[in-house]
Protein backbone atom coordinates (compact mmCIF):
# COMPACT_ATOMS: atom_id res chain seq x y z
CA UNK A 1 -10.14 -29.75 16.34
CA UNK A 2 -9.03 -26.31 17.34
CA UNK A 3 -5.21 -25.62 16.97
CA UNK A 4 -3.63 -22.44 18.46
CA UNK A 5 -1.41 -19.77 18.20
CA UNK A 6 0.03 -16.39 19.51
CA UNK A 7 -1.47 -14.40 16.91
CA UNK A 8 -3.83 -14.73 13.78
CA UNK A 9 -3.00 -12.56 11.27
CA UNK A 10 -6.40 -12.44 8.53
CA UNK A 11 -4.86 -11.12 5.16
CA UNK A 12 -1.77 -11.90 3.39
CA UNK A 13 -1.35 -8.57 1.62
CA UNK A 14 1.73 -6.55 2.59
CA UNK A 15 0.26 -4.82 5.88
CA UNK A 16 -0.75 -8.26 6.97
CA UNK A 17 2.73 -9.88 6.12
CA UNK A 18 4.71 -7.31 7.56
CA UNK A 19 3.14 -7.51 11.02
CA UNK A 20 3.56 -11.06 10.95
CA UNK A 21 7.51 -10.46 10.65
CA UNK A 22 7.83 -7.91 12.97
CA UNK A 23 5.58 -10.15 15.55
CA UNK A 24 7.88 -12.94 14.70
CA UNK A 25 11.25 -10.87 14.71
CA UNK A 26 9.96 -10.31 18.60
CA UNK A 27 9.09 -14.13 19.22
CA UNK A 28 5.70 -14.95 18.64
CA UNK A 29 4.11 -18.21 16.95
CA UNK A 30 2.40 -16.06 13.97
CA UNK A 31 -0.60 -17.98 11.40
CA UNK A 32 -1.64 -15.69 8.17
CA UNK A 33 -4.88 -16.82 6.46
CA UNK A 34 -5.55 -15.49 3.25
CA UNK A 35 -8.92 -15.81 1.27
CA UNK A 36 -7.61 -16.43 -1.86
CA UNK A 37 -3.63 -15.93 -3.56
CA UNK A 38 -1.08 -14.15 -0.34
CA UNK A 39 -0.29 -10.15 -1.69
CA UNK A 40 -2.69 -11.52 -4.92
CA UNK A 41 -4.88 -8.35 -4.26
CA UNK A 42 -4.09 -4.62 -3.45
CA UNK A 43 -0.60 -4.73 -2.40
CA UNK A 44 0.70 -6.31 -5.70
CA UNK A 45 -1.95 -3.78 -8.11
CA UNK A 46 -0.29 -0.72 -6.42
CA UNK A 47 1.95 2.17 -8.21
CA UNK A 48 4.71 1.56 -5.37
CA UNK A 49 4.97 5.48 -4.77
CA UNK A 50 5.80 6.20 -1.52
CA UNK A 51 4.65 9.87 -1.34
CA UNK A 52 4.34 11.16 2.53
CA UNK A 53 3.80 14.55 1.65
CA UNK A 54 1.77 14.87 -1.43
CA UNK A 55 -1.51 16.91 -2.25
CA UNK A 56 -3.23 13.12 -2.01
CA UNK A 57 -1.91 12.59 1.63
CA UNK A 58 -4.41 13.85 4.37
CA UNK A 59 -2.70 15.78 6.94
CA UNK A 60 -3.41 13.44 9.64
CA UNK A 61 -1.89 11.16 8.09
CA UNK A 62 1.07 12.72 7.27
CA UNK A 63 3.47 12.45 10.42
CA UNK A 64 2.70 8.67 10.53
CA UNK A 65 3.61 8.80 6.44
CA UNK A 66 6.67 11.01 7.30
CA UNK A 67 7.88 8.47 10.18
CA UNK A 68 7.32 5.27 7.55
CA UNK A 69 9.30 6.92 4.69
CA UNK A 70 11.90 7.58 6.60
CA UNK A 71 12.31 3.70 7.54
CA UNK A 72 11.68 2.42 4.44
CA UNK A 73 14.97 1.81 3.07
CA UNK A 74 15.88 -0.36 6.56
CA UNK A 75 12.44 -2.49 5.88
CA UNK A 76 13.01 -3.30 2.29
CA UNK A 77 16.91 -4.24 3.26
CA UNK A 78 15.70 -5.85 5.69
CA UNK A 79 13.36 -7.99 3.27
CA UNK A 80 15.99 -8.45 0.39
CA UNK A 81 18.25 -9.72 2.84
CA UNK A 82 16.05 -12.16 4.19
CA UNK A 83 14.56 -12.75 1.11
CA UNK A 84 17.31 -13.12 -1.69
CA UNK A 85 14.60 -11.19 -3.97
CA UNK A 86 14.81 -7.68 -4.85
CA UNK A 87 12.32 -4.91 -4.56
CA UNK A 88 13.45 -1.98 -7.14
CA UNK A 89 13.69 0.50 -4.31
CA UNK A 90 14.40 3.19 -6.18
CA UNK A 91 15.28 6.94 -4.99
CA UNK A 92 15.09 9.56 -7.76
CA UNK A 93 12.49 11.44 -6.73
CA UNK A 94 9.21 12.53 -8.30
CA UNK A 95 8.52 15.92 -11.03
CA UNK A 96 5.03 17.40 -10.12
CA UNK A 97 2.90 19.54 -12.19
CA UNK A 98 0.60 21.59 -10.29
CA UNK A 99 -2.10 24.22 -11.92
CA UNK A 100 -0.77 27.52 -11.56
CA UNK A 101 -3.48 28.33 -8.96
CA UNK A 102 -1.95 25.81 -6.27
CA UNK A 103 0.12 26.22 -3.57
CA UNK A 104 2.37 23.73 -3.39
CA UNK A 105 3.84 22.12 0.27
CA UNK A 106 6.72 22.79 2.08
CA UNK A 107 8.26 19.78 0.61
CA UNK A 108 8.11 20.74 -3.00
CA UNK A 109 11.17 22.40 -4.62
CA UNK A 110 10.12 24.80 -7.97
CA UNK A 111 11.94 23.82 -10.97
CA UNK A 112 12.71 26.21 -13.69
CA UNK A 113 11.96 24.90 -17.20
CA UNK A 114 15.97 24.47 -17.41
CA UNK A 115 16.40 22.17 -14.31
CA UNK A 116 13.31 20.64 -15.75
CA UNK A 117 15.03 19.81 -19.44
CA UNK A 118 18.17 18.35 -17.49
CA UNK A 119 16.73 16.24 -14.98
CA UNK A 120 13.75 15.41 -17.93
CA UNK A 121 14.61 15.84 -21.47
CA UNK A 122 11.63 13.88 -22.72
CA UNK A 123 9.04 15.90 -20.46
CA UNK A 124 6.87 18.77 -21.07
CA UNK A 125 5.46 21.11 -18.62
CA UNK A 126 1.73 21.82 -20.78
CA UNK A 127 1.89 25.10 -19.06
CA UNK A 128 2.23 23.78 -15.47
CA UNK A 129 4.70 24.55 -12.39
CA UNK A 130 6.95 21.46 -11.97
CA UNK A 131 8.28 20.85 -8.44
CA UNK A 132 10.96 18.41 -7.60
CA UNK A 133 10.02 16.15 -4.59
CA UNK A 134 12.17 13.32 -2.56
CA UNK A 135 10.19 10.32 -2.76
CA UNK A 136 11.13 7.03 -3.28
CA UNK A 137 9.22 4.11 -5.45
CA UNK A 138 9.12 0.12 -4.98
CA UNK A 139 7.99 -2.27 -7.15
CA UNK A 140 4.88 -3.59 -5.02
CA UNK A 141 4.83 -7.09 -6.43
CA UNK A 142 9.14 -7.62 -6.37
CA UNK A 143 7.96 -6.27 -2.72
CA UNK A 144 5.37 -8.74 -2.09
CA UNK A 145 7.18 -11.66 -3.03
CA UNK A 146 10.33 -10.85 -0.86
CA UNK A 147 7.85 -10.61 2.05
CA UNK A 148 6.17 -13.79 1.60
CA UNK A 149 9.64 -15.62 0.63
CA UNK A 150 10.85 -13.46 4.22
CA UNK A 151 8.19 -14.68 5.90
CA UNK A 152 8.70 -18.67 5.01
CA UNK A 153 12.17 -18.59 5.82
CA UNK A 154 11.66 -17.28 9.13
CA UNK A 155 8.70 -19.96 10.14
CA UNK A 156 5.91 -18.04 9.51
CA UNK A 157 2.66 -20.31 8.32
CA UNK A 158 0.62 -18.36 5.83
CA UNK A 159 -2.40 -20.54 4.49
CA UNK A 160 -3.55 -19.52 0.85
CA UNK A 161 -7.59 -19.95 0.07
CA UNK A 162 -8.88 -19.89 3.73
CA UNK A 163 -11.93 -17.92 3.91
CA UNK A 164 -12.20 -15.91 7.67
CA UNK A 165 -16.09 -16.02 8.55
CA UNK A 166 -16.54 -15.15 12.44
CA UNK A 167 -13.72 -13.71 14.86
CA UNK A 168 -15.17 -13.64 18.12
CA UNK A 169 -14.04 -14.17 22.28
CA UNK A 170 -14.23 -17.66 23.65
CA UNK A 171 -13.03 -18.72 27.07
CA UNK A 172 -11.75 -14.92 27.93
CA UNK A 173 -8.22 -15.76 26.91
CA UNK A 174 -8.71 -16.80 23.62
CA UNK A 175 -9.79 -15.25 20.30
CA UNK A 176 -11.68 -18.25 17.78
CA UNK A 177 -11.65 -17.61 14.04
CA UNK A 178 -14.30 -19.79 12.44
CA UNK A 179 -12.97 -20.25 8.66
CA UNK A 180 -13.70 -22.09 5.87
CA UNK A 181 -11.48 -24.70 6.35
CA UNK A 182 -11.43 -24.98 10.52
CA UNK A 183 -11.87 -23.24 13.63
CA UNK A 184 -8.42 -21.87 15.16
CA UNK A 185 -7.56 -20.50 17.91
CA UNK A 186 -5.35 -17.49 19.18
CA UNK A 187 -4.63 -15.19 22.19
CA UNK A 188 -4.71 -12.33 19.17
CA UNK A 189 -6.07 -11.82 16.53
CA UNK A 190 -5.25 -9.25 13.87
CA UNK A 191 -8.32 -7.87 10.62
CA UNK A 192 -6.11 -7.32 7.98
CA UNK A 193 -8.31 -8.16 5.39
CA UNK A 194 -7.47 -4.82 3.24
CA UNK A 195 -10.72 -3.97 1.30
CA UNK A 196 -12.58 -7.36 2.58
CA UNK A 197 -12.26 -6.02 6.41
CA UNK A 198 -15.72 -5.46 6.65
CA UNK A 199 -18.14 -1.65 7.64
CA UNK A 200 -16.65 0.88 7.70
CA UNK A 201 -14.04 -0.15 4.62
CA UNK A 202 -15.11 -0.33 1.24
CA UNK A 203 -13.33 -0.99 -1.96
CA UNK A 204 -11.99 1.93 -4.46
CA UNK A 205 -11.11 0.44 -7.57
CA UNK A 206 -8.05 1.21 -9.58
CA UNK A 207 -7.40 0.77 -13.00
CA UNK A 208 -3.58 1.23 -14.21
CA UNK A 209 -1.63 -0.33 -17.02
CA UNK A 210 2.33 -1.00 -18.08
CA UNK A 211 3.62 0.17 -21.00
CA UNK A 212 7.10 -0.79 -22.96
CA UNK A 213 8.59 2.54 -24.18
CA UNK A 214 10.50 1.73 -28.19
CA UNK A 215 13.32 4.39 -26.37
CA UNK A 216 15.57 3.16 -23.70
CA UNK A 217 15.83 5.06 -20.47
CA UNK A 218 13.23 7.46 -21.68
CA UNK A 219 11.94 8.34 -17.86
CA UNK A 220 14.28 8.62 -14.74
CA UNK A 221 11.51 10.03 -12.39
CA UNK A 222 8.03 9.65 -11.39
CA UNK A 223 6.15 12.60 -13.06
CA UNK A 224 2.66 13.12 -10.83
CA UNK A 225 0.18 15.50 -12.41
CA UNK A 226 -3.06 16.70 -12.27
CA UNK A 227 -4.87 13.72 -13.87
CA UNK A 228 -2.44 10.37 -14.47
CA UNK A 229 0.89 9.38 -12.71
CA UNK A 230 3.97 7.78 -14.87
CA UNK A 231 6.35 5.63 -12.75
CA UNK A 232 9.20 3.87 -14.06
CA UNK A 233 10.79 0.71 -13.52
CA UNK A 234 14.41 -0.06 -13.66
CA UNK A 235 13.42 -2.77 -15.93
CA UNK A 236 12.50 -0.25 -18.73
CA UNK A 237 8.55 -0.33 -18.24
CA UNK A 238 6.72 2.30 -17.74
CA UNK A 239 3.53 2.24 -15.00
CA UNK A 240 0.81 4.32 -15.30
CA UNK A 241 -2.39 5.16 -13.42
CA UNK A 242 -5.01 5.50 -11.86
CA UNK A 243 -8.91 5.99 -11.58
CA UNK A 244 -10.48 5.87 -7.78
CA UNK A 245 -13.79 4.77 -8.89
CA UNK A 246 -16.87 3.53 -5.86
CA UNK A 247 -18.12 0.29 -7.89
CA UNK A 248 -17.66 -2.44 -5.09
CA UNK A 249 -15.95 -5.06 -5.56
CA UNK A 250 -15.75 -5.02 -9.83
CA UNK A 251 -12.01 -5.60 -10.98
CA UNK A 252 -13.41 -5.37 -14.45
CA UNK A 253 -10.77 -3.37 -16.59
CA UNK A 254 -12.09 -1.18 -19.34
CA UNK A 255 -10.08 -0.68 -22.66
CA UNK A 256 -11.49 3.33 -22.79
CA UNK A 257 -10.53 4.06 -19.28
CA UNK A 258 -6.80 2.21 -19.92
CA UNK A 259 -6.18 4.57 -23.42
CA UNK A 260 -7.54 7.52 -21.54
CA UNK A 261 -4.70 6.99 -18.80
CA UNK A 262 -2.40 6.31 -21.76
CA UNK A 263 -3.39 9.58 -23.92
CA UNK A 264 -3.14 11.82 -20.52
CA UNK A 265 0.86 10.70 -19.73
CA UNK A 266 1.18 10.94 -23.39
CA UNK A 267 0.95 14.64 -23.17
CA UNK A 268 3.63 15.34 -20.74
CA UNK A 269 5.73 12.59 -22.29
CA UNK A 270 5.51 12.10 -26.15
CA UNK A 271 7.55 9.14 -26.20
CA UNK A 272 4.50 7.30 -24.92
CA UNK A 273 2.26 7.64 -28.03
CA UNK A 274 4.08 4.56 -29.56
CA UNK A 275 4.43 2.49 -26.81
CA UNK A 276 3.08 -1.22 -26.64
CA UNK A 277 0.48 -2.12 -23.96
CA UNK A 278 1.88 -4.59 -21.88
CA UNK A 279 -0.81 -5.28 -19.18
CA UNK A 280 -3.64 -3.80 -17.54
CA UNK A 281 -5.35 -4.31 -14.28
CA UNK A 282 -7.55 -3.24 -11.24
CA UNK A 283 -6.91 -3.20 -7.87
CA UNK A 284 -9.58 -2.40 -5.41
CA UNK A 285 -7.69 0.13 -2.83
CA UNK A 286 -9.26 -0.16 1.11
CA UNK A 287 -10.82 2.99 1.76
CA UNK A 288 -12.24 4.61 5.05
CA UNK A 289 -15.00 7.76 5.07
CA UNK A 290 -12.57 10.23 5.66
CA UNK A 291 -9.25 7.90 3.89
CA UNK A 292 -7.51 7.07 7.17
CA UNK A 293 -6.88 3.84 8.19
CA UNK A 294 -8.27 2.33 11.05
CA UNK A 295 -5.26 1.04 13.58
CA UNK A 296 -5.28 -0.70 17.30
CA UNK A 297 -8.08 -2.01 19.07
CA UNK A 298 -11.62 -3.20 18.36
CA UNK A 299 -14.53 -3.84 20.55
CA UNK A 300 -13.56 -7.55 21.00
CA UNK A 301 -11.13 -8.27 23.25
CA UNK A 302 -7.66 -9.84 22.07
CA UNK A 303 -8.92 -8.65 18.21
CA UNK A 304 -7.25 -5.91 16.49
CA UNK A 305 -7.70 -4.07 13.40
CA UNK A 306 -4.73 -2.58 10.86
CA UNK A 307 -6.98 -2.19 7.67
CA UNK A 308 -8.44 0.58 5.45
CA UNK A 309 -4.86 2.08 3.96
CA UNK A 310 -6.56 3.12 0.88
CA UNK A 311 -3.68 4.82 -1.24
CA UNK A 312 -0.82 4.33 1.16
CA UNK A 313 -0.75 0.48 2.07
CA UNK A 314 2.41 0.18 0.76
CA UNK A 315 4.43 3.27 2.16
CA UNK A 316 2.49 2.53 5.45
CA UNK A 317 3.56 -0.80 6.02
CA UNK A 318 6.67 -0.77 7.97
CA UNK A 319 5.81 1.65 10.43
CA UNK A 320 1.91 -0.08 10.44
CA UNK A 321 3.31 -3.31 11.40
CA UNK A 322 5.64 -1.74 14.18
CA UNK A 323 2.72 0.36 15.91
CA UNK A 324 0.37 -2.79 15.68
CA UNK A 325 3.62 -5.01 17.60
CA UNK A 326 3.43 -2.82 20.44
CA UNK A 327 -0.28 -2.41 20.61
CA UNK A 328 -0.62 -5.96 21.16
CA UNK A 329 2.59 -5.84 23.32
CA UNK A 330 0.86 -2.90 25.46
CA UNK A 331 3.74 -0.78 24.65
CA UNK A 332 2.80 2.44 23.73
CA UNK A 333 3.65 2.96 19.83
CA UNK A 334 6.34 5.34 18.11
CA UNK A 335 3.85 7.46 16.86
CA UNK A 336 0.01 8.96 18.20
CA UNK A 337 -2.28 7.07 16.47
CA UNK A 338 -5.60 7.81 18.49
CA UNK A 339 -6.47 9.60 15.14
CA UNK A 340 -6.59 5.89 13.41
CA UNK A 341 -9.02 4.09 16.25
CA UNK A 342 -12.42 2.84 15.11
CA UNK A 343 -14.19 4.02 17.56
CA UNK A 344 -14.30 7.14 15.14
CA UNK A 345 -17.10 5.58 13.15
CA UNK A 346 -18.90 4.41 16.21
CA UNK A 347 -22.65 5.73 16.54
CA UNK A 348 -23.17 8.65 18.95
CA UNK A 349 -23.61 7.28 22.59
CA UNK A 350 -22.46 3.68 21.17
């Protein structure tokens, strides 16, 4: 039996949830398959920092990073609203510590050591320029589960454990998807799949850990340096990562990597030395040869593509699941994204 819909969405992670609301919001009949838990994966092992201008962010990424920032705060309202669950959208900002050899961006505002020690008592410098920036954080799993809860109330199906093993055309108005538990049908269909998508995305691991300070309010902002980033919760723990490590698909966590992150925010904040270990994990990040996603069409008609986010799923996700509406709309999206098309990695004279 082959049952359709508007659009099949493959991935339940945050990029693929999102589009499913924002396809819904506008009236379609929206199915998300997931291969194992919905937001189980990347989206829910993230940091949550939503940094559009950083070192880390290419620059042709940046004016589609710039654009989703900015409607951030109206997405996760949006979500809580919807939802009844809240995100911890916070909006402190983040302290960076760059090597005194580094020019810093545009965005970055120098802070002397005493507008360091007030906005930071507990931090230390080791030597480095600190730099106030205006980024916000969410928690990506409080994030997650307002989407999914979002996305049940408004009628959205999402199917947990379904396995996607061929996409491809059938009668010329209809896209099949042959999974593990049936063969559906759809005028669209959407590869959201994260690091699962298929050539050219490949995992990049993350490890990162939680920590429970002994002192109360002991961090107000994310501090990014050099080698380890500390973000704070407003529940009192304390996240800190990450490695990017190319091992495939291995979530194994390693106790030497997890007290090396540890040790390294330990330096520029003291107060860590004695904290407790809460939890530790992996995450395997989707990642692109040159870390940009891959957005729009694919070679199959009525199949689309909004994968390989590496770093930036999270931040990326409102304005990803409002470009991806209007490609399948044929509206021409908010923002240029002929940088994003695969096509890119096509062979020469393919």
């Amino acid at each position: 039996m082959v049952n359709s819909w508007d659009v099949i969405i493959a991935g339940a992670g945050i990029i693929g949830v999102s589009l499913a609301l924002e396809l819904r919001g506008r009236g379609a009949n929206v199915l998300v398959l997931d291969k194992g838990e919905p937001g189980g994966e990347s989206s829910s092992a993230a940091a949550g920092m939503l940094a559009a201008g950083g070192f880390e962010t290419p620059p042709a990424l940046r004016p589609l990073a710039v654009v989703s920032a900015r409607i951030f705060p109206e997405y996760v309202s949006g979500l809580e609203r919807l939802s009844g669950v809240q995100t911890d959208f916070r909006r402190n900002g983040t302290i960076a510590f760059l090597d005194s050899a580094a020019t810093p961006p545009a965005e970055y505002k120098r802070l002397a050591i005493s507008d360091l020690n007030r906005l930071e008592p507990s931090l230390q410098s080791r030597g480095q320029q600190a730099f106030f920036i205006e980024e916000d954080t969410v928690d990506p799993r409080l994030l997650m589960r307002a989407a999914l809860a979002a996305a049940q109330k408004s009628g959205i199906e999402i199917r947990k454990d379904v396995n996607v093993v061929t996409i491809r055309g059938s009668d010329g108005q209809n896209v099949e998807v042959e999974s593990s538990a049936a063969t559906l049908s759809a005028r669209t269909v959407v590869n959201c799949r994260g690091a699962w998508a298929g050539a050219p995305v490949k995992p990049r691991k993350g490890q990162m850990l939680y920590v429970q300070p002994p002192q109360t309010n002991l961090l107000q902002h994310v501090v990014h340096a050099p080698e380890v980033y500390v973000v704070p919760r407003s529940s009192g723990k304390i996240l800190i990562g990450a490695t990017v490590e190319d091992v495939g698909f291995d979530k194994t966590v390693t106790g030497s990597t997890i007290h090396q992150l540890l040790a390294a925010a330990a330096r520029y904040l003291p107060g860590l030395e004695s904290a407790s270990i809460i939890e530790s994990w992996a995450g395997l990040r989707p990642g692109t040869p040159d870390d940009l996603p891959i957005l729009g069409r694919t070679d199959i008609p009525g199949v689309f593509a909004a994968t390989g986010h590496f770093r930036n799923g999270i931040l990326l996700a409102p304005i990803t699941a409002r470009i991806m509406a209007d490609v399948i709309a044929g509206k021409k999206p908010p923002v240029d994204i002929s940088a994003f098309a695969i096509t890119r990695f096509a062979p020469a004279g393919a």
